[in-house]
N, C-alpha and C. Protein backbone atom coordinates (compact mmCIF):
# COMPACT_ATOMS: atom_id res chain seq x y z
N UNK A 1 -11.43 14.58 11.78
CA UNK A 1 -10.81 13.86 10.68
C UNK A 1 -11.73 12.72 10.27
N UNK A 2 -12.60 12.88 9.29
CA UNK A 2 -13.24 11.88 8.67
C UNK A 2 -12.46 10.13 8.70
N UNK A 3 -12.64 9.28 8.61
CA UNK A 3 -12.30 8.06 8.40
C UNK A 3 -12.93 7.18 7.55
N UNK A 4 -12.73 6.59 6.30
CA UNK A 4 -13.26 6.16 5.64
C UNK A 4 -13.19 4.63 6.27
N UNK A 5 -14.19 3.31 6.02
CA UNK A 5 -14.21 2.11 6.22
C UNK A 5 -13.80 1.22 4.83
N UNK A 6 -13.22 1.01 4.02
CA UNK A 6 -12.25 0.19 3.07
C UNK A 6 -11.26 -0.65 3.34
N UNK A 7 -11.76 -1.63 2.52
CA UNK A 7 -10.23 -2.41 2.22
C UNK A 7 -9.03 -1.88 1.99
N UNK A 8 -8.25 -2.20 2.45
CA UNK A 8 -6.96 -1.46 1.85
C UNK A 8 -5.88 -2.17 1.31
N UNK A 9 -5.27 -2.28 0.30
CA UNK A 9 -4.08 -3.41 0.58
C UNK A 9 -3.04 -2.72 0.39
N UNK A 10 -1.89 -3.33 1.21
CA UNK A 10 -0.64 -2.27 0.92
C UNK A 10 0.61 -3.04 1.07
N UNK A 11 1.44 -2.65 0.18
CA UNK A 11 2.95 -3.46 0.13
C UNK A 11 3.87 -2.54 0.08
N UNK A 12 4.94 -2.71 0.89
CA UNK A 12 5.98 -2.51 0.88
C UNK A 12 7.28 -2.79 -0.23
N UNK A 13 7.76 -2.15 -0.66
CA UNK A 13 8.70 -2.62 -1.38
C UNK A 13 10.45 -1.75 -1.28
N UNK A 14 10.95 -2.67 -1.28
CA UNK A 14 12.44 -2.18 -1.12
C UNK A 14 13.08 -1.56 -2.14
N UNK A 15 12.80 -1.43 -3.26
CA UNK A 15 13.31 -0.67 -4.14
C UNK A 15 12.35 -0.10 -5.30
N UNK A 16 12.69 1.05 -6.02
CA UNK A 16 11.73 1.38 -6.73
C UNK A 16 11.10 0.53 -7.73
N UNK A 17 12.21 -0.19 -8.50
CA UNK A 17 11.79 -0.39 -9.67
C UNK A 17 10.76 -2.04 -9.14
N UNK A 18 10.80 -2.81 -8.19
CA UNK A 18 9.96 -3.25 -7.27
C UNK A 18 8.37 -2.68 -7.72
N UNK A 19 8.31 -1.55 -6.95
CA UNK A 19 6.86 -1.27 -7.25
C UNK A 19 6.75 -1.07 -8.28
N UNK A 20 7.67 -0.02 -9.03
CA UNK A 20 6.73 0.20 -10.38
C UNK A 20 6.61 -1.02 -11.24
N UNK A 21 6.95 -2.47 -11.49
CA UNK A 21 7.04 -3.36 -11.62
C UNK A 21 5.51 -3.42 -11.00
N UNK A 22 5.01 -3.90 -9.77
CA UNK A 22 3.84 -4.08 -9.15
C UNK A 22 2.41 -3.16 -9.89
N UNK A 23 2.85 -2.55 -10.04
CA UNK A 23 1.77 -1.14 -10.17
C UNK A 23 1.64 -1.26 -11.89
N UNK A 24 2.81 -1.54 -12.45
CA UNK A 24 2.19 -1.97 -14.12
C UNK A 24 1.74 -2.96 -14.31
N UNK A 25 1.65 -4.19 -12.93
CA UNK A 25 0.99 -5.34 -13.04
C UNK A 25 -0.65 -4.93 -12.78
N UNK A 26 -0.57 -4.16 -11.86
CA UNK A 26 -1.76 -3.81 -11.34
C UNK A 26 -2.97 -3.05 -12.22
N UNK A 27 -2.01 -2.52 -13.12
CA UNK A 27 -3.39 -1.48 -14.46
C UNK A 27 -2.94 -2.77 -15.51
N UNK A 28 -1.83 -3.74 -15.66
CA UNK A 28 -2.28 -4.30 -16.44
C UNK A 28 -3.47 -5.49 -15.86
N UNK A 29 -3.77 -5.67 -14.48
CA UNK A 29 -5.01 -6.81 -14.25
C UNK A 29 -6.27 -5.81 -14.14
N UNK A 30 -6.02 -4.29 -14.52
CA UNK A 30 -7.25 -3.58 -14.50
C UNK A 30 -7.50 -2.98 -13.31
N UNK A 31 -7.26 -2.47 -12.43
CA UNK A 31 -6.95 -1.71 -11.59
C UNK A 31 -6.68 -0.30 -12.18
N UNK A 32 -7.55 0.27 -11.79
CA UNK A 32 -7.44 2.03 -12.57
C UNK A 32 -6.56 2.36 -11.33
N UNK A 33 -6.56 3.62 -12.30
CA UNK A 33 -5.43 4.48 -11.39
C UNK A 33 -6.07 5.32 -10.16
N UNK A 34 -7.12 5.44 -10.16
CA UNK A 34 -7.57 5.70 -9.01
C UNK A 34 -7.83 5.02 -7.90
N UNK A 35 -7.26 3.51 -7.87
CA UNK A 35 -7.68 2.36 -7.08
C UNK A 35 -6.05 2.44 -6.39
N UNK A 36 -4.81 2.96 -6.88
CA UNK A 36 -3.51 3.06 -6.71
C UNK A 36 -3.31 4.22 -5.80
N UNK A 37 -1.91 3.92 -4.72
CA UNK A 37 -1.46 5.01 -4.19
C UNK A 37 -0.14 4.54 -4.31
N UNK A 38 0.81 5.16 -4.53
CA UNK A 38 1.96 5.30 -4.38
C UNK A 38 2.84 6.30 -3.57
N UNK A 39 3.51 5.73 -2.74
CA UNK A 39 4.35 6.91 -1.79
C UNK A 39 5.85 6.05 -2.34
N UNK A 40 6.28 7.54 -2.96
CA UNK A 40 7.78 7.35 -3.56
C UNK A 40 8.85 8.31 -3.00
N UNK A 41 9.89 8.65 -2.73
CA UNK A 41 10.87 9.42 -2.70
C UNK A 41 10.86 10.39 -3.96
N UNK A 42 9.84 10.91 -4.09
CA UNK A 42 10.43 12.03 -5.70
C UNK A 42 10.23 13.40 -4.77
N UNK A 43 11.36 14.32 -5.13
CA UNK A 43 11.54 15.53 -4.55
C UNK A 43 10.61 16.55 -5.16
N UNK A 44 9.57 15.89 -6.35
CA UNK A 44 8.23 16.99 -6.73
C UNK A 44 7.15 16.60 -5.82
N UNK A 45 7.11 15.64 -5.00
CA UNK A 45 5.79 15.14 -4.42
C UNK A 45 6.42 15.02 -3.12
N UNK A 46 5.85 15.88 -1.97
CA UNK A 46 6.22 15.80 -0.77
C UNK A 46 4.77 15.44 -0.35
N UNK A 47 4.94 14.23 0.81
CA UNK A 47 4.27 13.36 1.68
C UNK A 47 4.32 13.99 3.09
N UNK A 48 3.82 14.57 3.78
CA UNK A 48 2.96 15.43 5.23
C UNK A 48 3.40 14.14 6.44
N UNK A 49 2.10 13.50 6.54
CA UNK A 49 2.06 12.65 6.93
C UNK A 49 1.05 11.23 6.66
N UNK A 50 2.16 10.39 5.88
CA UNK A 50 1.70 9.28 5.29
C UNK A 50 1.28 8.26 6.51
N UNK A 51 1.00 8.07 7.80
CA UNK A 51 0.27 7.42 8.49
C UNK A 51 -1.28 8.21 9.01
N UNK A 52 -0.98 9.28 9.11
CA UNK A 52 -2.43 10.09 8.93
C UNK A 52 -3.37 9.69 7.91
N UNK A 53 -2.85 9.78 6.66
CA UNK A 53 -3.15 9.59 5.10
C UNK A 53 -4.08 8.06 5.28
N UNK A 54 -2.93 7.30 6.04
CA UNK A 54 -3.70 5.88 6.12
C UNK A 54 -4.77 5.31 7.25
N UNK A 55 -4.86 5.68 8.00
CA UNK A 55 -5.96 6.14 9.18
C UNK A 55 -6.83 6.65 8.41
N UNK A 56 -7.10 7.70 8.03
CA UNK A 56 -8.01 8.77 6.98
C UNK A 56 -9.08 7.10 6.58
N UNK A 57 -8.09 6.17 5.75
CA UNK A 57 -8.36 4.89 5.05
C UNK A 57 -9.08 3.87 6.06
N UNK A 58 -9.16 3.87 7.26
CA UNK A 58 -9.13 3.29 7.98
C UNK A 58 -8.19 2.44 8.21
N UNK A 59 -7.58 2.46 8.43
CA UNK A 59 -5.93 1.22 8.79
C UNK A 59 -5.34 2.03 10.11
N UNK A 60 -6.00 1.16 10.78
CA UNK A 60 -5.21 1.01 12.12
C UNK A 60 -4.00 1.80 12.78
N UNK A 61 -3.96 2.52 13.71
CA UNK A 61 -2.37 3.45 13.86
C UNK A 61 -1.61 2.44 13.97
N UNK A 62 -1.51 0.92 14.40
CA UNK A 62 -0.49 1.08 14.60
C UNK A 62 -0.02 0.44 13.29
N UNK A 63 -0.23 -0.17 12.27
CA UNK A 63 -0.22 0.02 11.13
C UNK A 63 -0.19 1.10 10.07
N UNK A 64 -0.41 1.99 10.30
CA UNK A 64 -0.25 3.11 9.92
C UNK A 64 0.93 3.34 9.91
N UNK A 65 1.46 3.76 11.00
CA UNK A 65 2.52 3.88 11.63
C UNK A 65 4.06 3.45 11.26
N UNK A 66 3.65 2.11 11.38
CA UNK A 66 4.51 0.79 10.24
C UNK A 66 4.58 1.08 9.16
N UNK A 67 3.91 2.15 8.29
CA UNK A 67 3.99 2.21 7.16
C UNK A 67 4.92 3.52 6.72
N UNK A 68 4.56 4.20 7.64
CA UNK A 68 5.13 5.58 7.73
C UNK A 68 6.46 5.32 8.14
N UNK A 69 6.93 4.25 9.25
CA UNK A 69 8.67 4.20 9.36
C UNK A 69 9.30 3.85 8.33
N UNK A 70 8.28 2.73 7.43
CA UNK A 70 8.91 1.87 6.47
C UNK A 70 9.56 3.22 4.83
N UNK A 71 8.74 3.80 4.70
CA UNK A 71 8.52 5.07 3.68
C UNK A 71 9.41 5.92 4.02
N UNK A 72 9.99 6.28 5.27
CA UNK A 72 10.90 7.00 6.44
C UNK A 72 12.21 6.26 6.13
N UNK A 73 12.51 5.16 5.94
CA UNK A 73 13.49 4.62 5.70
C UNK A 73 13.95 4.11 4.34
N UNK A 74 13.38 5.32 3.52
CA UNK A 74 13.72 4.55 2.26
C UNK A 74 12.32 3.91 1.09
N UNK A 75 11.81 3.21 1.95
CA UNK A 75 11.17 2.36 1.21
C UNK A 75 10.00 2.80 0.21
N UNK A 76 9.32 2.20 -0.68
CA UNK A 76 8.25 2.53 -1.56
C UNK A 76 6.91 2.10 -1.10
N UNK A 77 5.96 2.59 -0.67
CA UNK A 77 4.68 2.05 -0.34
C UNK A 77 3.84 2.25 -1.26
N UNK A 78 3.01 1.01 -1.66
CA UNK A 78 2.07 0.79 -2.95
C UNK A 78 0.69 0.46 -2.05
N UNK A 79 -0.29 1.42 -2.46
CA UNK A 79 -1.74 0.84 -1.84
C UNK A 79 -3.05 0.67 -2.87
N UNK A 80 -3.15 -0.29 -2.49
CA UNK A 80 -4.41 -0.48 -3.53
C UNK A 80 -5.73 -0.55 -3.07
N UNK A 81 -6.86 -0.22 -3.28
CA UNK A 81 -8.48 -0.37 -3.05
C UNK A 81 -8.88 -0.76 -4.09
N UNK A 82 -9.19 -2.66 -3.80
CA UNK A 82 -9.30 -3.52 -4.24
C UNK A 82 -10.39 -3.53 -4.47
N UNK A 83 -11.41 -2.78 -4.09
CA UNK A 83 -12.89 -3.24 -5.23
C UNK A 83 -13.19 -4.46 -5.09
N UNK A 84 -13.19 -5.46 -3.74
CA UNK A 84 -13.49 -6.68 -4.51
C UNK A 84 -12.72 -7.78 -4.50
N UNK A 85 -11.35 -7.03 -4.96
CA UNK A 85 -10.04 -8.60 -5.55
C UNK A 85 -9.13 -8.09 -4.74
N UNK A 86 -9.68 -8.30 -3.68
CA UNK A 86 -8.50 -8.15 -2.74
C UNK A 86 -7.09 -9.46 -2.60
N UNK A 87 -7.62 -10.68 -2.96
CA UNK A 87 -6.76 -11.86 -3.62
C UNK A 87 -5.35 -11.39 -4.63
N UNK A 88 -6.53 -11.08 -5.60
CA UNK A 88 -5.80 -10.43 -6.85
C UNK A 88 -4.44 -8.95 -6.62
N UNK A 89 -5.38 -8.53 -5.82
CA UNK A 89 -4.68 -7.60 -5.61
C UNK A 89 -2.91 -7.41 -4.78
N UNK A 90 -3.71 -8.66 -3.74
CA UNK A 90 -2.58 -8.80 -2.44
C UNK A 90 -1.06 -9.77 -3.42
N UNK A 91 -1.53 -11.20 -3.97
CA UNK A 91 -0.88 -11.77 -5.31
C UNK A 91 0.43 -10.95 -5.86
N UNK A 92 -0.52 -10.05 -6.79
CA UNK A 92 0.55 -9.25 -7.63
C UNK A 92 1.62 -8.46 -6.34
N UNK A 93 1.15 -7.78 -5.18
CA UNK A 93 2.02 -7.48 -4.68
C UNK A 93 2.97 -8.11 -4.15
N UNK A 94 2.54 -8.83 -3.88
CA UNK A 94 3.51 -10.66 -3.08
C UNK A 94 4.10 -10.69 -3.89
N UNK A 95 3.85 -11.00 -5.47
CA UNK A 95 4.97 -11.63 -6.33
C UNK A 95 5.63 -10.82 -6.77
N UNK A 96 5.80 -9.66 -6.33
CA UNK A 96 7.11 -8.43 -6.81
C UNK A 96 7.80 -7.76 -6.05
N UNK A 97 7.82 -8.56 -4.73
CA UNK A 97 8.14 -8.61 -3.76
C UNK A 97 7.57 -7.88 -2.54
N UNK A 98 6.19 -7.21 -2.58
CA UNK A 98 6.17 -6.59 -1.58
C UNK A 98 5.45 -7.44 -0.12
N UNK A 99 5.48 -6.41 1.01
CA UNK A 99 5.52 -7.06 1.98
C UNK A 99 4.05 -6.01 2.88
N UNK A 100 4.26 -6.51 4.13
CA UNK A 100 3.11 -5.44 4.62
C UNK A 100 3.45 -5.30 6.22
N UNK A 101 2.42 -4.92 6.99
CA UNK A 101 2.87 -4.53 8.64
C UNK A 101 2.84 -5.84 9.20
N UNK A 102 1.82 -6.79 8.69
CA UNK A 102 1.47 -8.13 9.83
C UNK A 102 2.61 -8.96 9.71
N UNK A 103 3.08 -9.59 9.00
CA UNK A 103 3.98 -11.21 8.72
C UNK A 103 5.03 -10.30 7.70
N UNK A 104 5.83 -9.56 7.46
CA UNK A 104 6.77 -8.92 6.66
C UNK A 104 6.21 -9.90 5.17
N UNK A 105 6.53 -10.49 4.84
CA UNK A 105 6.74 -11.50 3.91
C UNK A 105 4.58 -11.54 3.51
N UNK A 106 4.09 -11.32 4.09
CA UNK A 106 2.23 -11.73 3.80
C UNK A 106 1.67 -10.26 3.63
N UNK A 107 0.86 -9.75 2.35
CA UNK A 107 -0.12 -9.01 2.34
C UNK A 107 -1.38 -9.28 2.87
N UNK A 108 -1.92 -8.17 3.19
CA UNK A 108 -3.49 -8.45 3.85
C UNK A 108 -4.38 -7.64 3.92
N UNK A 109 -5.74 -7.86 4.26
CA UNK A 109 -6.44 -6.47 3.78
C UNK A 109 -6.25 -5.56 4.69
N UNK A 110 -6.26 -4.37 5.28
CA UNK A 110 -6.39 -3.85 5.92
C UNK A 110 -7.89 -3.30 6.65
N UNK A 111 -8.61 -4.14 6.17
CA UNK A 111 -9.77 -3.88 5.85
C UNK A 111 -10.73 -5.27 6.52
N UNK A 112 -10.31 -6.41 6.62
CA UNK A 112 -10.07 -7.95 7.08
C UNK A 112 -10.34 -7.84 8.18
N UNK A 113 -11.01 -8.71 9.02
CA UNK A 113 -10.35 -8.98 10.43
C UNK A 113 -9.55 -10.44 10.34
N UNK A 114 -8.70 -10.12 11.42
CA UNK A 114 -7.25 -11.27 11.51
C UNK A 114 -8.10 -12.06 12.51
């Protein structure tokens, strides 16, 4: 299984309209759509295994992991490859409420050392 080395940023969000809120912030600060991942509950797009997916990214199992219960329970996971603005990036997710594996409440890179 290849592993890529990237930044990653990723938020959690509790309800849909949450992210998609985030994610029209995100192509509106210029963020293409290829810099976006979204893991949603839609019954046309089935998700395997979304902590594999993020490992692949390099992010940590046990972060990974965290991400995959959170998505498991409902939730919306938004990831971005920040190019750069990882600030920018982490920001918009913070302010639309999303959250991440380290501090619930703090985005971070995945990509960073703590």
């Amino acid at each position: 299984m290849p592993t890529y080395q990237m930044p990653i940023i990723v938020g959690v969000f509790q309800d849909e309209a949450q992210a998609k809120k985030a994610v029209e912030e995100l192509h509106n600060a210029n963020f293409g759509r290829d810099q976006l991942g979204v893991a949603t509950h839609d019954p046309h797009m089935v998700i395997d295994n979304l902590a594999q997916d993020f490992m692949k990214l390099g992010v940590p199992q046990e972060r990974a992991s965290y991400y995959e219960h959170e998505f498991q329970t409902g939730h919306v996971i938004v990831s971005v490859r920040p190019d750069g603005r990882e600030a920018d990036a982490r920001r918009i997710l913070q302010d639309n409420g999303g959250y991440d594996a380290s501090l619930g409440a703090t985005i971070t890179s995945e990509g960073a050392k703590q």
